[in-house]
C-alpha atoms as a PDB file:
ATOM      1  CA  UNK A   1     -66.419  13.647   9.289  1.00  0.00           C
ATOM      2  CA  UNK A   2     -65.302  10.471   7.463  1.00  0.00           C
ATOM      3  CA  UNK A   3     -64.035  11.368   4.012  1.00  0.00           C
ATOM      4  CA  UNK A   4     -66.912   9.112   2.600  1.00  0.00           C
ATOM      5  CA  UNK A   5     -69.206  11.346   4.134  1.00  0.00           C
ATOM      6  CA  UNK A   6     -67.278  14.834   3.088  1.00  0.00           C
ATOM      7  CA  UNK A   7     -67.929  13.472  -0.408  1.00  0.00           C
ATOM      8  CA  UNK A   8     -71.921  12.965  -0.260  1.00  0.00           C
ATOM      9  CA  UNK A   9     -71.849  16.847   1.005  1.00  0.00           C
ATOM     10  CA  UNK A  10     -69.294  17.774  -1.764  1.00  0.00           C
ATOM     11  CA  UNK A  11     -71.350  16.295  -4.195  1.00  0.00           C
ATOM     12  CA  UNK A  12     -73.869  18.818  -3.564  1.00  0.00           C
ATOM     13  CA  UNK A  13     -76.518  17.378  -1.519  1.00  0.00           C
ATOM     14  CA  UNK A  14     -76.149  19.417   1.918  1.00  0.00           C
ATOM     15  CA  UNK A  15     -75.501  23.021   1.963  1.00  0.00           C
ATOM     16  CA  UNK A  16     -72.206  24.302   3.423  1.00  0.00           C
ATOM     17  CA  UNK A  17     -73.817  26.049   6.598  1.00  0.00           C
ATOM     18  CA  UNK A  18     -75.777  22.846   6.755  1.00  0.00           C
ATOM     19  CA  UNK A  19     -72.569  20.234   6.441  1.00  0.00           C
ATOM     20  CA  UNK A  20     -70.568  22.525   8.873  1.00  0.00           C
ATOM     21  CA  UNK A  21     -73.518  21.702  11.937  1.00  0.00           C
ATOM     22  CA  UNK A  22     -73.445  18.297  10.923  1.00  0.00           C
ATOM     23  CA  UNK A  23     -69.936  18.356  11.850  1.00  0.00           C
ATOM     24  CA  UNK A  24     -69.980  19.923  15.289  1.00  0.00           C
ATOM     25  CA  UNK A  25     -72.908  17.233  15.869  1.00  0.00           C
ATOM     26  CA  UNK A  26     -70.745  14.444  14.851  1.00  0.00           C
ATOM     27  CA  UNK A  27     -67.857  15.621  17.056  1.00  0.00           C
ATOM     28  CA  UNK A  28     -70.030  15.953  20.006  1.00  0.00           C
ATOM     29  CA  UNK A  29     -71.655  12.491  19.622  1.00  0.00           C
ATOM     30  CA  UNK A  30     -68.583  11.157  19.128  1.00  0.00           C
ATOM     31  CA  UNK A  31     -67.177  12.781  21.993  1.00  0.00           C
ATOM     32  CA  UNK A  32     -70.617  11.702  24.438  1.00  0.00           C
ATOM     33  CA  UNK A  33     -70.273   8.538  23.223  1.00  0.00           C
ATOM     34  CA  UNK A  34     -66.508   7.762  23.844  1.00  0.00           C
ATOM     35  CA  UNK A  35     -65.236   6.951  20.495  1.00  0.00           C
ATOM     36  CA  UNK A  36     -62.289   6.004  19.917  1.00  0.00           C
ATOM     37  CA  UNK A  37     -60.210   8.729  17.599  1.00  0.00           C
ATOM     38  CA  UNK A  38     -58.834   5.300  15.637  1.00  0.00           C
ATOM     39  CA  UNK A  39     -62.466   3.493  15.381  1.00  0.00           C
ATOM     40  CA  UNK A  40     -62.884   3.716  11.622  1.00  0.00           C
ATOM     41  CA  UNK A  41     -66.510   1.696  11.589  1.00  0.00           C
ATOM     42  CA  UNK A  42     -67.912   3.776  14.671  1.00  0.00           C
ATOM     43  CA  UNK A  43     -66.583   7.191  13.149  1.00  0.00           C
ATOM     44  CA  UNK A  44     -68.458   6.069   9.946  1.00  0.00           C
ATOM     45  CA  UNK A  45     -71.563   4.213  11.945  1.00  0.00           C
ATOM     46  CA  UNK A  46     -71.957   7.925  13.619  1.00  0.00           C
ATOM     47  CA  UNK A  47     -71.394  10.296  10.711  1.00  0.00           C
ATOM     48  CA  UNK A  48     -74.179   8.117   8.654  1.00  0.00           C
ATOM     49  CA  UNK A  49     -76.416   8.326  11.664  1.00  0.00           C
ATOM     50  CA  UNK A  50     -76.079  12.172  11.811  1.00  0.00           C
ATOM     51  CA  UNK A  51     -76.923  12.241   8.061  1.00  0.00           C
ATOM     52  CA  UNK A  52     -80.094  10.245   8.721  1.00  0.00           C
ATOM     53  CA  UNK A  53     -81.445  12.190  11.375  1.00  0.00           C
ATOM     54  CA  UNK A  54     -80.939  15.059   9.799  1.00  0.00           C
ATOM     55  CA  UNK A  55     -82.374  13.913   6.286  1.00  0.00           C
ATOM     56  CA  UNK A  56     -85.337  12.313   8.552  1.00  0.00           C
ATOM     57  CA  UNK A  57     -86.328  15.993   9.480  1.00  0.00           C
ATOM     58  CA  UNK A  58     -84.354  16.772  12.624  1.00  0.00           C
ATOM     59  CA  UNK A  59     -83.311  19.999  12.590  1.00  0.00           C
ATOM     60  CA  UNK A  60     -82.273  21.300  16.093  1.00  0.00           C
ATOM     61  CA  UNK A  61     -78.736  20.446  17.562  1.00  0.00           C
ATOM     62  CA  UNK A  62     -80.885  18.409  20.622  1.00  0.00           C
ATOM     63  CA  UNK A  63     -82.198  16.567  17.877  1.00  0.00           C
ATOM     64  CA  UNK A  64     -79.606  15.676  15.812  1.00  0.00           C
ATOM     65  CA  UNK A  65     -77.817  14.204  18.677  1.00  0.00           C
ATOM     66  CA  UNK A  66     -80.741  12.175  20.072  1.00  0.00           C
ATOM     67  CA  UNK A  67     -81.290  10.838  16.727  1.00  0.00           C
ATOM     68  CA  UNK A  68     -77.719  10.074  15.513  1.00  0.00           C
ATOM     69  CA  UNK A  69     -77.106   8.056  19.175  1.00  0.00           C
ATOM     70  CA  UNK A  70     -80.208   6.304  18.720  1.00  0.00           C
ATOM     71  CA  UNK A  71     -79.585   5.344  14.877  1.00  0.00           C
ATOM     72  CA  UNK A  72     -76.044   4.125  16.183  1.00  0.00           C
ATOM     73  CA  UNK A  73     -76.528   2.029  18.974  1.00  0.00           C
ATOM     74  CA  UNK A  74     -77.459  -0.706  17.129  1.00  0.00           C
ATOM     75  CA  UNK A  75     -74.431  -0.974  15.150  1.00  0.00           C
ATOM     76  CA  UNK A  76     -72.031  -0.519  17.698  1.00  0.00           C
ATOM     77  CA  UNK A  77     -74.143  -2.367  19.975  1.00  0.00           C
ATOM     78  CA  UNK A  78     -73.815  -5.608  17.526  1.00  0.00           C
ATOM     79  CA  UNK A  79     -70.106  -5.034  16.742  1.00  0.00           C
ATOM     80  CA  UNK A  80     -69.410  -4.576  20.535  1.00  0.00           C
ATOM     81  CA  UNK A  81     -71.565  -8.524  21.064  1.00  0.00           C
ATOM     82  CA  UNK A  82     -69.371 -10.274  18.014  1.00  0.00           C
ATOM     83  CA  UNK A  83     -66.374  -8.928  19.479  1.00  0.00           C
ATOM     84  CA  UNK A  84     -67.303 -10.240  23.322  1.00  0.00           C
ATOM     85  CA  UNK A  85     -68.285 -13.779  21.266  1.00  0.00           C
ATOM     86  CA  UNK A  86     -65.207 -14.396  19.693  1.00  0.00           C
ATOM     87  CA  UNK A  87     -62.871 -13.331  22.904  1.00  0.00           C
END
């Protein structure tokens, strides 16, 4: 996860356990969704998305993952449309 991220759980408000299946979530929605291992703002638009869904109640891995590519699309989907307008 971003380091920004790593701090929010270091400063105590996740549990360990709970911060390291947040991380295997993150990975794998990165991973379904193709990100780029550079992509600072999508790495960070996904790790925040993961922390959403999971503050917003989900709890199960099938979950998580809906929820985090859901909360992200947006985003990306915006970035991805400023991008295409100023090519």
């Amino acid at each position: 996860m971003p380091e920004a991220i790593k701090e929010l759980a270091i400063g105590g408000f996740y549990a360990p356990e709970d911060l390291a299946a947040l991380e295997r979530v993150y990975l794998s929605v990165c991973g379904m969704l193709d990100i780029d291992v550079d992509d600072r703002f999508a790495h960070g638009v996904i790790a925040k998305a993961v922390l959403f869904a999971y503050d917003r109640g989900a709890r199960t891995i099938d979950d998580l993952k809906a929820a985090a590519i859901i909360a992200s699309k947006t985003p990306l989907l915006d970035r991805a449309r400023r991008t295409a307008r100023l090519a």
